[in-house]
Protein backbone atom coordinates (compact mmCIF):
# COMPACT_ATOMS: atom_id res chain seq x y z
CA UNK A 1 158.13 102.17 87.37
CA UNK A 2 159.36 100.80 83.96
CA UNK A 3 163.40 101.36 85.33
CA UNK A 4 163.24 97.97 86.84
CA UNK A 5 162.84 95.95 89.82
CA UNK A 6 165.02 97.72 92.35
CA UNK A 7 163.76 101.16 92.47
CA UNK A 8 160.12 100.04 91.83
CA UNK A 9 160.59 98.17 95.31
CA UNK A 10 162.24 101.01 97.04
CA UNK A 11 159.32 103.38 95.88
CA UNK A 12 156.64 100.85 97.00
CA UNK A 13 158.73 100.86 100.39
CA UNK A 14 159.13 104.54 100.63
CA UNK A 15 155.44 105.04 99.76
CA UNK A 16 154.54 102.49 102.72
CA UNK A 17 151.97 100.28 100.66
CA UNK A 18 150.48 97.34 101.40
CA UNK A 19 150.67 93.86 99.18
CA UNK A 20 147.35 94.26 97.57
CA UNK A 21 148.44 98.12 96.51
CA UNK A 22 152.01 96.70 95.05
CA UNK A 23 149.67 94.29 92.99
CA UNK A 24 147.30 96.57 92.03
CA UNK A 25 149.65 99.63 91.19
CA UNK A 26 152.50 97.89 90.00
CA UNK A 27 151.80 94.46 88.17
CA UNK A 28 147.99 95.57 87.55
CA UNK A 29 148.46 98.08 85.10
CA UNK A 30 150.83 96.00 82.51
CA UNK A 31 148.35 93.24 82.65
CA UNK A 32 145.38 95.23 81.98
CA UNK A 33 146.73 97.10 79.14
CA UNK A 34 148.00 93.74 77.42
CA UNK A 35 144.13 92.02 78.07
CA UNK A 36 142.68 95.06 76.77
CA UNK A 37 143.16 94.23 72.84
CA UNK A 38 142.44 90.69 72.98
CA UNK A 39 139.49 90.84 75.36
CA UNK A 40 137.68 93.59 73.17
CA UNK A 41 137.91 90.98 70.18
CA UNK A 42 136.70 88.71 71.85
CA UNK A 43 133.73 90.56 72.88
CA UNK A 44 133.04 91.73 69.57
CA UNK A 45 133.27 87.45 68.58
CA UNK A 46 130.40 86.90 71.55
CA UNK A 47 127.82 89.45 70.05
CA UNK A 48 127.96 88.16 66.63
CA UNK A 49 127.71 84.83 67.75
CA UNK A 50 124.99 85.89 70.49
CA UNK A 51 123.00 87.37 67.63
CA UNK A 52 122.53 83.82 66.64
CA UNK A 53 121.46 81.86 69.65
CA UNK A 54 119.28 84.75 70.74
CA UNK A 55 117.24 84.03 67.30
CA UNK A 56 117.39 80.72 67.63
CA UNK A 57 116.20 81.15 71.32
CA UNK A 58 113.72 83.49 70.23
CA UNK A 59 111.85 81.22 67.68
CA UNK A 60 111.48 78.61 70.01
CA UNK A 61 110.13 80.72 72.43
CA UNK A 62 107.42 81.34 70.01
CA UNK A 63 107.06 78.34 68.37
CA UNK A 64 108.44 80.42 65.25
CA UNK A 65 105.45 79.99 62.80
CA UNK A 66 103.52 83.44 62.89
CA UNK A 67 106.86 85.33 63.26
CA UNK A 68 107.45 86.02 59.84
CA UNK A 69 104.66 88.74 59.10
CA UNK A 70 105.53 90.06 62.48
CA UNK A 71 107.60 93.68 62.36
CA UNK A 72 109.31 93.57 65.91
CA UNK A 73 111.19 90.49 65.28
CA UNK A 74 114.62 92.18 64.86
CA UNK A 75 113.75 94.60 67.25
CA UNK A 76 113.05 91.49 69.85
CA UNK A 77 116.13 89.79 68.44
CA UNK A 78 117.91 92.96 69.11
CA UNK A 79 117.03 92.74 72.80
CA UNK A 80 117.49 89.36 72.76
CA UNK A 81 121.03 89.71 71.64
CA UNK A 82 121.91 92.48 74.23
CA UNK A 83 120.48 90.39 77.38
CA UNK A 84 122.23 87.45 76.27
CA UNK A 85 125.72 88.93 76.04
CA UNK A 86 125.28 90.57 79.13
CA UNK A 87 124.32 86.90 80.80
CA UNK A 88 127.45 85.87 79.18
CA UNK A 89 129.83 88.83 79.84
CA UNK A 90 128.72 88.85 83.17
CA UNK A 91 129.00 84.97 83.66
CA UNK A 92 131.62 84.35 81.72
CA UNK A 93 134.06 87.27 83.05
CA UNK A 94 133.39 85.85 86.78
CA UNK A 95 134.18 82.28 85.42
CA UNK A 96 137.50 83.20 83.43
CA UNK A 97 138.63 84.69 86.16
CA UNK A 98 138.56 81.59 87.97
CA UNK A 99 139.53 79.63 85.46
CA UNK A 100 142.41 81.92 84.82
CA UNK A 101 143.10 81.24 88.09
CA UNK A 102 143.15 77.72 88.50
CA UNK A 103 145.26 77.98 84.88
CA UNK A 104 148.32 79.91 86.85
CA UNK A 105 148.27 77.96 90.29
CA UNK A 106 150.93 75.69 92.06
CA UNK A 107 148.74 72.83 92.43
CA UNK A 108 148.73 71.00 89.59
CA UNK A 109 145.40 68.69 89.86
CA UNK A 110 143.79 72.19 89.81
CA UNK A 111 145.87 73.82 87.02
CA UNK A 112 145.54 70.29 84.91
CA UNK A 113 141.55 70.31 85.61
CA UNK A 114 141.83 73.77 84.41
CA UNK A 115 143.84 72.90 81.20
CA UNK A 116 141.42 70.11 80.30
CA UNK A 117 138.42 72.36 80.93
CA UNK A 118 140.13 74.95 78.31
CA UNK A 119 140.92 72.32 75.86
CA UNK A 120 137.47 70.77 75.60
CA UNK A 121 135.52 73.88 75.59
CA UNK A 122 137.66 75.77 73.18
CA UNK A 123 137.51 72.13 70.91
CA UNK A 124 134.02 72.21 70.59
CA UNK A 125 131.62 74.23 68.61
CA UNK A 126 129.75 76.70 70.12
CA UNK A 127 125.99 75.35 68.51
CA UNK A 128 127.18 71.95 69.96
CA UNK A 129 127.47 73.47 73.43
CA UNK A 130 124.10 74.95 73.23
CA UNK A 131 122.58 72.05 71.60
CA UNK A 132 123.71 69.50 74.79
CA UNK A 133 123.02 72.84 77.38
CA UNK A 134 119.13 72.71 75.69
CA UNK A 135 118.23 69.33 74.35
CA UNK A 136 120.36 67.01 76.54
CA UNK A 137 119.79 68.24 79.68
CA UNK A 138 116.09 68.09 79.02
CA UNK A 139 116.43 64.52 78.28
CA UNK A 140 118.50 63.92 81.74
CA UNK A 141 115.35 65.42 83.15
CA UNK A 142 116.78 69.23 83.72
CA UNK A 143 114.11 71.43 81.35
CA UNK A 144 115.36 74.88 80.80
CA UNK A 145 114.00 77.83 79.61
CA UNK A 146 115.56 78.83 76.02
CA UNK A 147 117.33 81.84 77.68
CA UNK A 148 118.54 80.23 80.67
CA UNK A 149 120.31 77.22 78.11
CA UNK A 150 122.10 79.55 76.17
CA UNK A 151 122.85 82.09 78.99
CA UNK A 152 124.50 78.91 80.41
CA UNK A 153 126.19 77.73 77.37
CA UNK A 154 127.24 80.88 76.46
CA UNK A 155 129.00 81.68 79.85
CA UNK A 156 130.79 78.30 79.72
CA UNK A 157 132.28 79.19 76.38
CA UNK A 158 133.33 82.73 77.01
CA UNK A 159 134.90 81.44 80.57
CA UNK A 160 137.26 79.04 78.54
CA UNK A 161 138.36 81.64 76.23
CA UNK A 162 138.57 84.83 78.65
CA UNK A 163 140.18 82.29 81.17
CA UNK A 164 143.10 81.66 78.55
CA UNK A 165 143.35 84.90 77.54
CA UNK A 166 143.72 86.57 80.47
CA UNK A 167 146.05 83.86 81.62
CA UNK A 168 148.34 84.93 79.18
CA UNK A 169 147.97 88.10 79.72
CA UNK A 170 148.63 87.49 83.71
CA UNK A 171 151.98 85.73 82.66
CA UNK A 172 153.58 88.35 80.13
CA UNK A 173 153.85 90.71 82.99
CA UNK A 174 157.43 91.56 83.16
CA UNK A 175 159.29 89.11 85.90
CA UNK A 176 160.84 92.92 87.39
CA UNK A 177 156.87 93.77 87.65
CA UNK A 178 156.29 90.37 89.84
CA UNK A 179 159.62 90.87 92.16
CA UNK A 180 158.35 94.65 92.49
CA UNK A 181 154.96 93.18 93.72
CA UNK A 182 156.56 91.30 96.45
């Protein structure tokens, strides 16, 4: 597979597969093993940061005064944490897929939506995002639950960044891996 173009299309011939098993065997593999690194930081980014907002979601779930004395507040927290970066994995994996998508296609209102989308995300802080997800959508008249604002802010974010990471990772596939593919 790695000897070039030419005899990765005459095995993919030979072998009598179909376009979706070129993708997936040939130009699949590369990509995954380039996301790999950077997605795996990332992920270890989102639980730190989760750790946070599921606190701060947690206390105002409780009206945080009588927390303090009470002994399962990390172990809450803890669960807290995990629920929320599943939310967000979940979310946010299914939505950076799309937007690394729209980031790679021919049409450029969508790829240019896509772009903008990235660039304001990524340029704004993560509390900010889940400040305007809680507060200002409860002034617009949309009240949500503390967990369901920071499940939502937290999937925007991580779509932006997984988008743009696997994005790049989609496009450093070797150009002999793409003419193998088709």
């Amino acid at each position: 597979i790695q000897s070039g173009a030419r005899p990765q299309w005459e095995a993919a011939e030979c072998l009598a597969l179909s376009r979706w098993q070129w993708l997936s065997l040939v130009i699949l593999p590369p990509a995954v093993r380039i996301a790999t690194p950077p997605t795996v930081g990332f992920i270890v980014q989102i639980i730190k940061i989760n750790s946070l907002a599921s606190i701060l979601g947690f206390v105002e779930l409780v009206r945080a005064g009588h927390l303090i004395n009470n002994s399962f507040v990390l172990l809450e927290g803890a669960l807290w944490t995990v629920v929320l970066s599943l939310i967000s994995f979940i979310g946010g994996g299914l939505g950076g897929a799309l937007v690394a998508l729209a980031r790679i296609s021919s049409w450029r209102p969508l790829r240019y939506l896509a772009i903008a989308y990235i660039e304001i995300i990524q340029g704004t802080p993560l509390l900010l995002i889940l400040f305007l997800s809680y507060f200002e959508l409860s002034i617009m008249g949309l009240t949500l639950p503390p967990l369901v604002a920071a499940g939502l802010s937290m999937t925007i974010y991580v779509s932006a960044y997984l988008g743009e990471i696997w994005r790049g990772s989609i496009q450093s596939v070797a150009r002999t891996q793409w003419e193998a593919a088709e």
